[in-house]
PDB file of N, CA and C in Angstrom:
ATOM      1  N   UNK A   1      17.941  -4.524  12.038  1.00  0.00           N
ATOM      2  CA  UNK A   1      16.839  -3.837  11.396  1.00  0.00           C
ATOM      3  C   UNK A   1      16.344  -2.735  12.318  1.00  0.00           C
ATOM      4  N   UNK A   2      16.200  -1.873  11.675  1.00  0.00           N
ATOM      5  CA  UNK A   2      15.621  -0.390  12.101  1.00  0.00           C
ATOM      6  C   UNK A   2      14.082  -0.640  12.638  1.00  0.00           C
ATOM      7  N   UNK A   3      13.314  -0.992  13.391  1.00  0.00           N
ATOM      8  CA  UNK A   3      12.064  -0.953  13.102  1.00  0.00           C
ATOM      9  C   UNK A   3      11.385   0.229  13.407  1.00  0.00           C
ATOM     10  N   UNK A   4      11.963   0.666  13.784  1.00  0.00           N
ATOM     11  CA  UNK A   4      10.954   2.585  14.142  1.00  0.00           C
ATOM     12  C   UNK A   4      11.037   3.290  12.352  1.00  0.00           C
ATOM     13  N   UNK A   5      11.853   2.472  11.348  1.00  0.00           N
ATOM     14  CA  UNK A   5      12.039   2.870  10.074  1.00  0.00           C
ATOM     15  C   UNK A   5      11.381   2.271   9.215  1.00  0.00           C
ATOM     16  N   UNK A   6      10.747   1.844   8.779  1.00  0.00           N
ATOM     17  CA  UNK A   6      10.165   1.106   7.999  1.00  0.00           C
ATOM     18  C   UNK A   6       8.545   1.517   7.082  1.00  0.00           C
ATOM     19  N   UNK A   7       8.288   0.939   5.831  1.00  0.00           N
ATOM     20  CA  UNK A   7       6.973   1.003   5.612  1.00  0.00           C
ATOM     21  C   UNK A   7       6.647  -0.531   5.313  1.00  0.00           C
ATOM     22  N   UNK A   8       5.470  -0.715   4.504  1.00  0.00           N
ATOM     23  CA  UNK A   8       4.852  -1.622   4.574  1.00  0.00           C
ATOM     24  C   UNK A   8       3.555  -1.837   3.864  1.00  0.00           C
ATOM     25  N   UNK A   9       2.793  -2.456   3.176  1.00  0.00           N
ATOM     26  CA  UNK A   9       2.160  -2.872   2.934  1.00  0.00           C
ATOM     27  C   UNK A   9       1.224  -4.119   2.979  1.00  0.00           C
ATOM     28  N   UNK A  10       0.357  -4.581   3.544  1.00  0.00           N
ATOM     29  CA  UNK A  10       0.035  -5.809   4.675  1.00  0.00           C
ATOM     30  C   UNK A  10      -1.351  -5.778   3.853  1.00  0.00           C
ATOM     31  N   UNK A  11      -1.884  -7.269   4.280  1.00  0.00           N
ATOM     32  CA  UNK A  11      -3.652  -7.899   4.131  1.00  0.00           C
ATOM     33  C   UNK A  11      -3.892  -7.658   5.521  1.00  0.00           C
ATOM     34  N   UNK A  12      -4.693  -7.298   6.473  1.00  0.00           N
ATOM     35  CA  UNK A  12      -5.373  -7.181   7.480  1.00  0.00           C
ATOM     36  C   UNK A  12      -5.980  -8.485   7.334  1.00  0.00           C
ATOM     37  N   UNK A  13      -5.468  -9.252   8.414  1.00  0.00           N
ATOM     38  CA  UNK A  13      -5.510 -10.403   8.998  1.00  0.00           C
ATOM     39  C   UNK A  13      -7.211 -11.255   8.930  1.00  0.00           C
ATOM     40  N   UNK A  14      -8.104  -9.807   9.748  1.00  0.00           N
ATOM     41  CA  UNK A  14      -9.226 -10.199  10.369  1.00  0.00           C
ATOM     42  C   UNK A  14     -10.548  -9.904   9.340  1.00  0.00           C
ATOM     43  N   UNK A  15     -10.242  -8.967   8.904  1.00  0.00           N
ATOM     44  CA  UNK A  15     -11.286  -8.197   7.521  1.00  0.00           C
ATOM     45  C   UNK A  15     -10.931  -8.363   6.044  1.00  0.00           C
ATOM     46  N   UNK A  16     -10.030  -8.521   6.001  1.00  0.00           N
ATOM     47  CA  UNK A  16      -9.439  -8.811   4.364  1.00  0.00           C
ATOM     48  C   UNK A  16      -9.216  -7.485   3.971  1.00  0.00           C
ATOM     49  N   UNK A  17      -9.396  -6.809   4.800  1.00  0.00           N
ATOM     50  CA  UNK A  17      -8.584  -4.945   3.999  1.00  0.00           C
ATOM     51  C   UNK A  17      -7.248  -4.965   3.787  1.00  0.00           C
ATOM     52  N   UNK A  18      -6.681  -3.624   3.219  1.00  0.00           N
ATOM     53  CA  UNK A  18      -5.245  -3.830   2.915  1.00  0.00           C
ATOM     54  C   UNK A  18      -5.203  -2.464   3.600  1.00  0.00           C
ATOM     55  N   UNK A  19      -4.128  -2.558   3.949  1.00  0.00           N
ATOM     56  CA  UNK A  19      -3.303  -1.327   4.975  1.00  0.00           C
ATOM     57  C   UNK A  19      -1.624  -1.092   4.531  1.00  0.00           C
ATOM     58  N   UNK A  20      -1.348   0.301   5.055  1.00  0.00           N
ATOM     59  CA  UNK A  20       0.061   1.379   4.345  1.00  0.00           C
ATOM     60  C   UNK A  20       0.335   1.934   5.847  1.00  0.00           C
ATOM     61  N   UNK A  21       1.528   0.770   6.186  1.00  0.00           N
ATOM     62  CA  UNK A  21       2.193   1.271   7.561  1.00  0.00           C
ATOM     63  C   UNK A  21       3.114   2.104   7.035  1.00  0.00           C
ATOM     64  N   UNK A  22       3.459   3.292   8.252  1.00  0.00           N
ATOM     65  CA  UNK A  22       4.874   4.069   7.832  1.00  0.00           C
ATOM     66  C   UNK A  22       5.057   4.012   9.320  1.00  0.00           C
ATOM     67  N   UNK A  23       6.146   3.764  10.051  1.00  0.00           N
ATOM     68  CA  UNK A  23       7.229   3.677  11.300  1.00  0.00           C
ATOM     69  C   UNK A  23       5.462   3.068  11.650  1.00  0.00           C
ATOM     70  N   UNK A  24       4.800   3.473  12.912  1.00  0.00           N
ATOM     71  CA  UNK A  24       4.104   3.310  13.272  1.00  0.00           C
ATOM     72  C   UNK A  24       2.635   3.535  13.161  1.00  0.00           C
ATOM     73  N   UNK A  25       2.459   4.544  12.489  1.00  0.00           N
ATOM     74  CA  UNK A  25       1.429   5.182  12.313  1.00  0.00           C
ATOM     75  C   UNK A  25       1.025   4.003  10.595  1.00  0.00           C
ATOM     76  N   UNK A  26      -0.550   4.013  10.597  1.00  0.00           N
ATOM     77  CA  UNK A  26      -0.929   2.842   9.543  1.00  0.00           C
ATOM     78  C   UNK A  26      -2.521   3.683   8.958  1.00  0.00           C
ATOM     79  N   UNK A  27      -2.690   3.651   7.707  1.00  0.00           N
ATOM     80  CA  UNK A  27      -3.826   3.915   7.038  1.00  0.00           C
ATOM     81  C   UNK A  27      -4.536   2.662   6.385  1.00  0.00           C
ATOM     82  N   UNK A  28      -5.614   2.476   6.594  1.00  0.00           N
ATOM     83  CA  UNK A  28      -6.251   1.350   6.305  1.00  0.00           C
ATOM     84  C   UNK A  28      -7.465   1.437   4.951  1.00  0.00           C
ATOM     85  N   UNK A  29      -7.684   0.502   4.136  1.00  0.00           N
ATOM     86  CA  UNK A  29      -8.366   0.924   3.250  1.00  0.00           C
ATOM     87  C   UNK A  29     -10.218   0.191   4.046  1.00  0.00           C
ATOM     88  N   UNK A  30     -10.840   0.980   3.064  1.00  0.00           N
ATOM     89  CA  UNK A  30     -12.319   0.645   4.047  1.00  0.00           C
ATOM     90  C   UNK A  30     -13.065  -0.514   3.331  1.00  0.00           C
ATOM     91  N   UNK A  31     -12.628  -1.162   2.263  1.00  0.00           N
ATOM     92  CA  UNK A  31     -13.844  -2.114   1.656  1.00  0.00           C
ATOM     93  C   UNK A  31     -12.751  -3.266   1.489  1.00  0.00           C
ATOM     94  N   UNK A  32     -13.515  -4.379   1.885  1.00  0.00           N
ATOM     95  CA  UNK A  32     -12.242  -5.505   1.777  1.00  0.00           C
ATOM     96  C   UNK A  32     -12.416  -6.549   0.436  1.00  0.00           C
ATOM     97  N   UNK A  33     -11.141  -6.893   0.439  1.00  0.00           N
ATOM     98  CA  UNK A  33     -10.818  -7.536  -1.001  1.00  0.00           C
ATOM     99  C   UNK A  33     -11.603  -8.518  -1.350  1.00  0.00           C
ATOM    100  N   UNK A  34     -12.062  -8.852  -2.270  1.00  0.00           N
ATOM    101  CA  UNK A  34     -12.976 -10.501  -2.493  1.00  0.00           C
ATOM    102  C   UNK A  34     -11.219 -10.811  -2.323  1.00  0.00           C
ATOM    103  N   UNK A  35     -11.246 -12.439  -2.400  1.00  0.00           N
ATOM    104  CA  UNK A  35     -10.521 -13.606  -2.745  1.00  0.00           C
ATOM    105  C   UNK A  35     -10.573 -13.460  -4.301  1.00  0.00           C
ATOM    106  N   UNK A  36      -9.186 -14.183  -4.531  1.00  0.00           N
ATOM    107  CA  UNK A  36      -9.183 -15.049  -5.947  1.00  0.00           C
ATOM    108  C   UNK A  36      -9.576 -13.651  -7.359  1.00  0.00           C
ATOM    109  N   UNK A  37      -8.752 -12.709  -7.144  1.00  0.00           N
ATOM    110  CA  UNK A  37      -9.670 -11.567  -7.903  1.00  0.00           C
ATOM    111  C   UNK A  37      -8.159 -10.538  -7.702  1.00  0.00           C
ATOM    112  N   UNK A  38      -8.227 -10.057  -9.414  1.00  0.00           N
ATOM    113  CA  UNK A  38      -7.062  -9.095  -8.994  1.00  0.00           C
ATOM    114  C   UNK A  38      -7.424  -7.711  -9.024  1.00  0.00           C
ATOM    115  N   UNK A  39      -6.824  -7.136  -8.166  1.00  0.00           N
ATOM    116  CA  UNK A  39      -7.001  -6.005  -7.514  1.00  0.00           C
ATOM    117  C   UNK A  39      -5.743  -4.654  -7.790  1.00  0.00           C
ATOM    118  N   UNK A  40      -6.083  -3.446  -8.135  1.00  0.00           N
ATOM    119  CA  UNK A  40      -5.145  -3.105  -8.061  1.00  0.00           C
ATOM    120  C   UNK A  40      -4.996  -2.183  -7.214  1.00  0.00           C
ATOM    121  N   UNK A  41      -3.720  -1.451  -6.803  1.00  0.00           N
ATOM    122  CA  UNK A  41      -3.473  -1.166  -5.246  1.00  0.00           C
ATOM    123  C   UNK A  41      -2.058  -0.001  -5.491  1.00  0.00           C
ATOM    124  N   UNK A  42      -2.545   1.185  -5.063  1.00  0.00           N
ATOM    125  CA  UNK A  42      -1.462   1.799  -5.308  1.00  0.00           C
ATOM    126  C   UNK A  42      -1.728   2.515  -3.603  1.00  0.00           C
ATOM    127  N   UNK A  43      -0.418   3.041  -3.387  1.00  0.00           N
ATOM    128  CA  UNK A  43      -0.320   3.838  -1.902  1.00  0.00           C
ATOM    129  C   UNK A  43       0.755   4.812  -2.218  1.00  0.00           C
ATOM    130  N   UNK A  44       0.601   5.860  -1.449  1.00  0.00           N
ATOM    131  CA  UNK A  44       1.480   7.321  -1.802  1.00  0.00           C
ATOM    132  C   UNK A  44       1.577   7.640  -0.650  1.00  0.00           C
ATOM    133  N   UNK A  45       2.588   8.204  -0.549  1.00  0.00           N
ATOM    134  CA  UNK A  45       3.137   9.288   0.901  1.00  0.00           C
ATOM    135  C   UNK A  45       4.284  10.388   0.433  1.00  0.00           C
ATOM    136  N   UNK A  46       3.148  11.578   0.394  1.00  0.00           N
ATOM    137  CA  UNK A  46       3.252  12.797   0.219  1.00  0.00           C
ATOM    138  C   UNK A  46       3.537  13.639   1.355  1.00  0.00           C
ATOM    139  N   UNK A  47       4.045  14.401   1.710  1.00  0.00           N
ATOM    140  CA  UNK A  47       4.704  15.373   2.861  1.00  0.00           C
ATOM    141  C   UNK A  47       4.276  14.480   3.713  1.00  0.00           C
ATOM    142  N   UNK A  48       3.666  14.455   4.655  1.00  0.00           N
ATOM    143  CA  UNK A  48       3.054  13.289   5.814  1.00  0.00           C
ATOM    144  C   UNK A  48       1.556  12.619   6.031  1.00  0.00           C
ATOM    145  N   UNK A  49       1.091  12.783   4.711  1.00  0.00           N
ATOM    146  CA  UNK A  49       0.313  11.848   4.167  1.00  0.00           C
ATOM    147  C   UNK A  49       0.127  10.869   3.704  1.00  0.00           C
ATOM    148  N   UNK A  50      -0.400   9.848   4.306  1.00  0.00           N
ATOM    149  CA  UNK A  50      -0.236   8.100   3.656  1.00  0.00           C
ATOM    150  C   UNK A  50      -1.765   7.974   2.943  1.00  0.00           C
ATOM    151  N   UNK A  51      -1.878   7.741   1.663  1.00  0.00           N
ATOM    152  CA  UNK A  51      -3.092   7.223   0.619  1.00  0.00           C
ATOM    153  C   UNK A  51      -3.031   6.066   0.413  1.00  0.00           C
ATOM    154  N   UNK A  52      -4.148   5.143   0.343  1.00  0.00           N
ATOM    155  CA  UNK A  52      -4.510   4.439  -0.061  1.00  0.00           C
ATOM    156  C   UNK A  52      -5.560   4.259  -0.957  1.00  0.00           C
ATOM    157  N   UNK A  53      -5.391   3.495  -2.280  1.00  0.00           N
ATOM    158  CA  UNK A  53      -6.013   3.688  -3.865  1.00  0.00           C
ATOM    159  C   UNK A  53      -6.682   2.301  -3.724  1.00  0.00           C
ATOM    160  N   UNK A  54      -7.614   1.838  -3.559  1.00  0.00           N
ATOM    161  CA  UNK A  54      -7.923   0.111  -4.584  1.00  0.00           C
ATOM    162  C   UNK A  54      -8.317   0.663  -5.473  1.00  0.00           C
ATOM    163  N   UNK A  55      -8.437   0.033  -6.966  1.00  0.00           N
ATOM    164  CA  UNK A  55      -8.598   0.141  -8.446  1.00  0.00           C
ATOM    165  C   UNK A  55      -8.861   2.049  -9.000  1.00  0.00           C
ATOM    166  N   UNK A  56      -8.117   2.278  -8.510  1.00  0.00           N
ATOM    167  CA  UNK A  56      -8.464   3.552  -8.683  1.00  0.00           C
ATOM    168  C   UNK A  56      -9.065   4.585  -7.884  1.00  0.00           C
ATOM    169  N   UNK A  57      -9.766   4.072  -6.649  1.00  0.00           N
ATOM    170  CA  UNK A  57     -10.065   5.300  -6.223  1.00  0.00           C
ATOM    171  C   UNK A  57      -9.792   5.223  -4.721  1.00  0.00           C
ATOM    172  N   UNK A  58     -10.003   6.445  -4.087  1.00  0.00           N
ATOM    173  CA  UNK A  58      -9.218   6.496  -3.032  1.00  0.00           C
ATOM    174  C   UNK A  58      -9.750   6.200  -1.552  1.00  0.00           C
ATOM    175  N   UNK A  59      -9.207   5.540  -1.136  1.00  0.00           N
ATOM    176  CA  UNK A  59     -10.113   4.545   0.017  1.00  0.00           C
ATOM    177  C   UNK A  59     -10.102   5.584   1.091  1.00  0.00           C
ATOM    178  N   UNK A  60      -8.528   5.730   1.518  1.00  0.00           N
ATOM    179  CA  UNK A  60      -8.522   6.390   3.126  1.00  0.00           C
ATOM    180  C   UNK A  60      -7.222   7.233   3.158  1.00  0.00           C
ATOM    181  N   UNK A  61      -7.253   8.302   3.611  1.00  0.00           N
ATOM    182  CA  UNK A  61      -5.564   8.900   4.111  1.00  0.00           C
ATOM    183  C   UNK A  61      -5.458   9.287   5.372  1.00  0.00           C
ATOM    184  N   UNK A  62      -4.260   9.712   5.486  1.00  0.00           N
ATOM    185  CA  UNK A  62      -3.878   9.930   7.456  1.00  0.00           C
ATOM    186  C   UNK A  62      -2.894  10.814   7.164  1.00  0.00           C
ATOM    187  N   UNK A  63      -2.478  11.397   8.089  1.00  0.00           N
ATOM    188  CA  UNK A  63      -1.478  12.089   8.633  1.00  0.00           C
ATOM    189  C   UNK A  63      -0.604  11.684   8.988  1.00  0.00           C
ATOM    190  N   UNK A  64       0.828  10.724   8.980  1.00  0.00           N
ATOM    191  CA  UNK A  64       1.747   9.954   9.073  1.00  0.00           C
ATOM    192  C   UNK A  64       2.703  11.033  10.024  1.00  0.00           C
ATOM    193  N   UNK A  65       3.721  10.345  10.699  1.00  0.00           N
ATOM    194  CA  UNK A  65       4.807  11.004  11.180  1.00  0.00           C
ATOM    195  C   UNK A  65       6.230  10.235  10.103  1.00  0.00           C
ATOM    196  N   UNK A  66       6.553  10.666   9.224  1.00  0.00           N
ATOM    197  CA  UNK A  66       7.923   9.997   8.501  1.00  0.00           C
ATOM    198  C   UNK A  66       8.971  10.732   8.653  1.00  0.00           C
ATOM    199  N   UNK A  67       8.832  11.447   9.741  1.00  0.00           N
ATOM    200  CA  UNK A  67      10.484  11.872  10.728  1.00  0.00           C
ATOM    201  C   UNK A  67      11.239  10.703  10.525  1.00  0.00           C
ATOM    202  N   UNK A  68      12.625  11.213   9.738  1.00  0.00           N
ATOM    203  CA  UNK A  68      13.849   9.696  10.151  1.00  0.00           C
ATOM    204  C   UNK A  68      13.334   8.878   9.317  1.00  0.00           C
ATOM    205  N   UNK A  69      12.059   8.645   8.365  1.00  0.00           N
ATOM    206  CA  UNK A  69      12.243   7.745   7.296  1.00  0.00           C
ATOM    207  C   UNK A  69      12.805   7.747   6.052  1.00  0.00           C
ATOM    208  N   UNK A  70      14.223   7.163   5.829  1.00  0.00           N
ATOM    209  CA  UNK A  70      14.706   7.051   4.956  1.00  0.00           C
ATOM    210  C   UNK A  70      15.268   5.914   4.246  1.00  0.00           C
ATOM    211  N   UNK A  71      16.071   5.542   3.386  1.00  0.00           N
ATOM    212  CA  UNK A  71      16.759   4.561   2.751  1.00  0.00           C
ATOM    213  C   UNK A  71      18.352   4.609   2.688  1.00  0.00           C
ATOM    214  N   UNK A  72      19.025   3.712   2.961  1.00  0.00           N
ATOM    215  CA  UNK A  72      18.377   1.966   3.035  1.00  0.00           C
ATOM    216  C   UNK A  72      18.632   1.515   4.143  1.00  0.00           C
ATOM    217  N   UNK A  73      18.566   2.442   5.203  1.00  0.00           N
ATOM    218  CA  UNK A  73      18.196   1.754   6.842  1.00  0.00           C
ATOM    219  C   UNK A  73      16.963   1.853   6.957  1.00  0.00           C
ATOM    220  N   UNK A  74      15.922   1.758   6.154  1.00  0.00           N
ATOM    221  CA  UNK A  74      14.070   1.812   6.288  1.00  0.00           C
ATOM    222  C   UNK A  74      14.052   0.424   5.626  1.00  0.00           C
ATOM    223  N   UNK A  75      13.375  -0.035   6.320  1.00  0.00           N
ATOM    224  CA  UNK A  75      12.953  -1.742   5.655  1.00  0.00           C
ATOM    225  C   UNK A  75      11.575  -1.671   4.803  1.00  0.00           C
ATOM    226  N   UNK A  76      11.342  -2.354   3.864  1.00  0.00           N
ATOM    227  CA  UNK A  76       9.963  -2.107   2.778  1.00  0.00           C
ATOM    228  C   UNK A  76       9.661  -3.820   2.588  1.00  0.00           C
ATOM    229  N   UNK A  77       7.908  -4.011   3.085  1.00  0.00           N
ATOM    230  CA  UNK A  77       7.342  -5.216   3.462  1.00  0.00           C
ATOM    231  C   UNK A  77       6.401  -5.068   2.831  1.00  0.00           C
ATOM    232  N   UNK A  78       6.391  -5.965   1.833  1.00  0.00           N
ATOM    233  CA  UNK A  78       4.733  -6.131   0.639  1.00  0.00           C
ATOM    234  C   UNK A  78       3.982  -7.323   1.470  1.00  0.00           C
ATOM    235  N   UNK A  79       3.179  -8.058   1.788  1.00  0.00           N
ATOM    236  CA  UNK A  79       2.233  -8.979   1.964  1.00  0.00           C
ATOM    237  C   UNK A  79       2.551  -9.160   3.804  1.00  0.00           C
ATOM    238  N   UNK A  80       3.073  -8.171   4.263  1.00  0.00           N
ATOM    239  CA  UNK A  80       3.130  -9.227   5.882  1.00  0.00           C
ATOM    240  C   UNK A  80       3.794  -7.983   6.884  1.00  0.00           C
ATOM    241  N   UNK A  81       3.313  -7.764   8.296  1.00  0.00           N
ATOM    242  CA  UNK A  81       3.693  -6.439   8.712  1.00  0.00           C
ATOM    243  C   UNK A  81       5.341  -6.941   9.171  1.00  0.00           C
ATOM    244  N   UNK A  82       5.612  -6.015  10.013  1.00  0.00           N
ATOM    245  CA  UNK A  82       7.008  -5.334  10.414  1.00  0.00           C
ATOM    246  C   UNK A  82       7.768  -6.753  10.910  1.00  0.00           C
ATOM    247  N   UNK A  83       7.442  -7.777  11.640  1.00  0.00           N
ATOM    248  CA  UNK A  83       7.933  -8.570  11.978  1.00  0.00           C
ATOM    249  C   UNK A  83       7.574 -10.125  11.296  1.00  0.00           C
ATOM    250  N   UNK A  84       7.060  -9.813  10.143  1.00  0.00           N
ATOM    251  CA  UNK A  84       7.248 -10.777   8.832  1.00  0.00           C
ATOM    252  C   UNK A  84       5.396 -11.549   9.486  1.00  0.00           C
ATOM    253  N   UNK A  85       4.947 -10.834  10.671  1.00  0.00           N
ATOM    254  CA  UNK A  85       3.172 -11.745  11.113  1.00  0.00           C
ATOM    255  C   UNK A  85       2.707 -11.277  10.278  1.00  0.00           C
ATOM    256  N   UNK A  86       1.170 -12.107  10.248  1.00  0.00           N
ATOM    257  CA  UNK A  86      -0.028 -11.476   9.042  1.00  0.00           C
ATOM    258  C   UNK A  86       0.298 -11.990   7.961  1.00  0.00           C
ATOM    259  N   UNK A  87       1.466 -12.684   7.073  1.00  0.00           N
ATOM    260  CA  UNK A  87       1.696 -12.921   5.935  1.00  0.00           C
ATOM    261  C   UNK A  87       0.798 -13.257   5.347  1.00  0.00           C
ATOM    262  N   UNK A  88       0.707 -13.134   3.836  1.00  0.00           N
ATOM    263  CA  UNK A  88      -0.346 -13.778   3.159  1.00  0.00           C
ATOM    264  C   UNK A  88       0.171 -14.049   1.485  1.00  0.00           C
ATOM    265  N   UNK A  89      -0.283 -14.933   1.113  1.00  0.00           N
ATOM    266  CA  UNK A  89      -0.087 -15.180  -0.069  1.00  0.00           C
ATOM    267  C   UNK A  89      -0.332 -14.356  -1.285  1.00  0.00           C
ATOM    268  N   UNK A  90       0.444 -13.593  -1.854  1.00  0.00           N
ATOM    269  CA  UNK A  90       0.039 -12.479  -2.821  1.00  0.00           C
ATOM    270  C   UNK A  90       0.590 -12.629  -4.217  1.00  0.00           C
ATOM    271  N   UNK A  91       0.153 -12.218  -5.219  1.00  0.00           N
ATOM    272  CA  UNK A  91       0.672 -12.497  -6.503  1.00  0.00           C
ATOM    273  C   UNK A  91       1.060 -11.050  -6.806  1.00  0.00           C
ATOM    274  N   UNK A  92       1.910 -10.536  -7.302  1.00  0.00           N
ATOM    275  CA  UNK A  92       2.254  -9.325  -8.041  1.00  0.00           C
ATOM    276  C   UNK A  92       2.713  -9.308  -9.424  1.00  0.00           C
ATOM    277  N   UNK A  93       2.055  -8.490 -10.423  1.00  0.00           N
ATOM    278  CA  UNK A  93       2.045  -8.593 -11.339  1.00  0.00           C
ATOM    279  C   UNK A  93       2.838  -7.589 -12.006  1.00  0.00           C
ATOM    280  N   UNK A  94       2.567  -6.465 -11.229  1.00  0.00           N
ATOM    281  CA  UNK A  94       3.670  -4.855 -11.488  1.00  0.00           C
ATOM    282  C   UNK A  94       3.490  -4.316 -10.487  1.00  0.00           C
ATOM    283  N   UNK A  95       5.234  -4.136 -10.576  1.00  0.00           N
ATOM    284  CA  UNK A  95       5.502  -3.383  -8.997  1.00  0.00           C
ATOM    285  C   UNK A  95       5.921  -2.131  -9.279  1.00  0.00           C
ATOM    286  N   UNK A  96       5.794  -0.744  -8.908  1.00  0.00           N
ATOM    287  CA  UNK A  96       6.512  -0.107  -9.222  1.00  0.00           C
ATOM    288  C   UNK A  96       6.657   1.308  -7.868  1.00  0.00           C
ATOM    289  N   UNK A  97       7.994   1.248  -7.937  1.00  0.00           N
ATOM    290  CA  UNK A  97       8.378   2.720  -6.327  1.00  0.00           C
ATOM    291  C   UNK A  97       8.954   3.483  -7.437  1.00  0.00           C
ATOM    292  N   UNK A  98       8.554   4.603  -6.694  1.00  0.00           N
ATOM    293  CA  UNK A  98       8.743   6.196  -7.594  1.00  0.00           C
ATOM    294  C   UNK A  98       9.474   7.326  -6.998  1.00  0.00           C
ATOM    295  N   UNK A  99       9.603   8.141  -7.027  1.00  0.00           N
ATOM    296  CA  UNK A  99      10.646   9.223  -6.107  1.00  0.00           C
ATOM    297  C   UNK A  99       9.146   9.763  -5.731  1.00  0.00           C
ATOM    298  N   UNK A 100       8.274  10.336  -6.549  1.00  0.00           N
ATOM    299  CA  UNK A 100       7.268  11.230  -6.204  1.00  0.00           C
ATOM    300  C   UNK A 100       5.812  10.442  -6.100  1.00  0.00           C
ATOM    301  N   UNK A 101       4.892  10.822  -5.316  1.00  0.00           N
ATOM    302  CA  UNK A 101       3.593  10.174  -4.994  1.00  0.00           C
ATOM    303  C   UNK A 101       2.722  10.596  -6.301  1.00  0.00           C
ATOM    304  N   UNK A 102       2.470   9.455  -6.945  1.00  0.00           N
ATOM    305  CA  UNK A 102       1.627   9.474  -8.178  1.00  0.00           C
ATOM    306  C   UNK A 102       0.314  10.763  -7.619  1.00  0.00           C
ATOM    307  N   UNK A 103      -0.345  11.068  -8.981  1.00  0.00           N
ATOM    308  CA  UNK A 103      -1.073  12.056  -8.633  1.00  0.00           C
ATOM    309  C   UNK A 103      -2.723  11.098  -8.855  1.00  0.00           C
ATOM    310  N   UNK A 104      -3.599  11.751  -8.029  1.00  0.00           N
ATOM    311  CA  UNK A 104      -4.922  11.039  -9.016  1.00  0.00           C
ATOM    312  C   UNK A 104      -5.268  10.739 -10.170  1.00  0.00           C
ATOM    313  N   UNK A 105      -5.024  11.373 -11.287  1.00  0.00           N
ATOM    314  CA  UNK A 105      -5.211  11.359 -12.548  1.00  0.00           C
ATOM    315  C   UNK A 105      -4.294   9.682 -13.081  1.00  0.00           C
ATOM    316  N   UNK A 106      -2.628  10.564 -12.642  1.00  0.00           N
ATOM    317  CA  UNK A 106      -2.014   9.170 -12.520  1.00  0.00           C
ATOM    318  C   UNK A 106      -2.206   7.987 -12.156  1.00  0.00           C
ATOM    319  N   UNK A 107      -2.837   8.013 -10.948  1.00  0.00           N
ATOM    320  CA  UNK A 107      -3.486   6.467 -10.180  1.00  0.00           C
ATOM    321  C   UNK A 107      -4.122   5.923 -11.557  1.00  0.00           C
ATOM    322  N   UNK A 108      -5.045   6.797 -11.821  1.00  0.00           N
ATOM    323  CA  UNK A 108      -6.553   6.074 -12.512  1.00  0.00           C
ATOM    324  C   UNK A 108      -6.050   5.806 -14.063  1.00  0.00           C
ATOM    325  N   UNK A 109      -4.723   6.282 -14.931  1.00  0.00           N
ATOM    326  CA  UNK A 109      -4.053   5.841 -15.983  1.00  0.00           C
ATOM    327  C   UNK A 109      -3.693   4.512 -15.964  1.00  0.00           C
ATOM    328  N   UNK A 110      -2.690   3.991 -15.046  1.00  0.00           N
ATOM    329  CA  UNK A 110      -2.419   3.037 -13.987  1.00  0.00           C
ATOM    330  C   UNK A 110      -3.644   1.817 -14.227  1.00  0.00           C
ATOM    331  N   UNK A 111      -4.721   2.359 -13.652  1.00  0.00           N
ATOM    332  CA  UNK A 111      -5.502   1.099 -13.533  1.00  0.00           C
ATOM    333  C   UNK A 111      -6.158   1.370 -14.791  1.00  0.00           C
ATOM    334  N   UNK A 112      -6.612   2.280 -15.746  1.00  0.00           N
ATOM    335  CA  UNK A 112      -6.878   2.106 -17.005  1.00  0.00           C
ATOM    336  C   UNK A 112      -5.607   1.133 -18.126  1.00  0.00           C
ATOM    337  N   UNK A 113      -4.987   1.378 -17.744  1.00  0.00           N
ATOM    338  CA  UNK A 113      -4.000   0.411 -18.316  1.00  0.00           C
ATOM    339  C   UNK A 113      -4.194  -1.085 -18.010  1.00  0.00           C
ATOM    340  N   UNK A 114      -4.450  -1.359 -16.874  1.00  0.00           N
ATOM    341  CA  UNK A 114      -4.611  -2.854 -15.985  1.00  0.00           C
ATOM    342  C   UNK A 114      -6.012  -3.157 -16.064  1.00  0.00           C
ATOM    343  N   UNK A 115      -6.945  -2.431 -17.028  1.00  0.00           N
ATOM    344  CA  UNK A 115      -8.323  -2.556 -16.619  1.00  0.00           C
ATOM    345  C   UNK A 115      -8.712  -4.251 -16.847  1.00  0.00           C
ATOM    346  N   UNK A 116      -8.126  -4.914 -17.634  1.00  0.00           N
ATOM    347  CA  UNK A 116      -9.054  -6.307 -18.401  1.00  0.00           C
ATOM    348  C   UNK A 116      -8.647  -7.243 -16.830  1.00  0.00           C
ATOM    349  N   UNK A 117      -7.084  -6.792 -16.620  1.00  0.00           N
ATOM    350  CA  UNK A 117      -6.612  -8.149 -15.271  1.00  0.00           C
ATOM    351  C   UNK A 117      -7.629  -7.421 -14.426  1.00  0.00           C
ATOM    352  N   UNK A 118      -8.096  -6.508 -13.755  1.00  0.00           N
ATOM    353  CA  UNK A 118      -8.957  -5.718 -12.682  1.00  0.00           C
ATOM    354  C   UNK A 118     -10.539  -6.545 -12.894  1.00  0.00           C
ATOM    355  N   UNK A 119     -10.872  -6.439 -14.245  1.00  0.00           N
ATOM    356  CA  UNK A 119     -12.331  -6.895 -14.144  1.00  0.00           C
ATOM    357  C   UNK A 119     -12.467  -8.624 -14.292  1.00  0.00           C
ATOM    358  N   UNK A 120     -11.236  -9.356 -14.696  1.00  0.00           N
ATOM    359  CA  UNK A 120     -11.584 -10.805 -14.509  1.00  0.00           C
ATOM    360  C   UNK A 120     -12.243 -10.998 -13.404  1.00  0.00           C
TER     361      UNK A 120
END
């Protein structure tokens, strides 16, 4: 495994936030998840920008370095960082990877679609 290649998607261990690793560099979202509650969660990386969405709107972005990130020597980690720590128990309901980074408008279709599972 490549690990200077990789992204990721992780629960933050200590706060219950969710975070969008790319090689090293990581964007973190700022309000943390209740428990037991579904959430929806989209992340984009646009030229060297990493976003992070909960239910629609947009938590946090960064400036990423994704020099050399590609497929399928880049490893891709939903619930647990680079070396499988942090895991957490996650349910996924729809997954979906795209060639292009959804746009805002797009995000918020997305969770208008998912709105009834979002507000249980």
């Amino acid at each position: 495994m490549y690990l200077d290649k990789w992204l990721g998607v992780y629960k933050s261990a200590s706060d219950n936030t969710v975070g969008f690793m790319v090689k090293w560099d990581s964007v973190e979202s700022k309000t943390p998840l209740p428990p037991d509650k579904w959430h929806h969660i989209t992340v984009t990386l646009s030229d060297n920008t990493a976003s992070i969405y909960l239910n629609g709107k947009l938590e946090s972005k960064k400036k990423v370095n994704k020099s050399e990130l590609y497929f399928p020597e880049s490893s891709f980690r939903i619930g647990a960082n680079v070396d499988g720590e942090n895991s957490s128990t996650t349910y996924i309901d729809d997954l979906f990877i795209l060639n292009d980074a959804a746009s805002e408008n797009e995000i918020i279709e997305l969770v208008n679609s998912h709105e009834k599972a979002i507000k249980k």
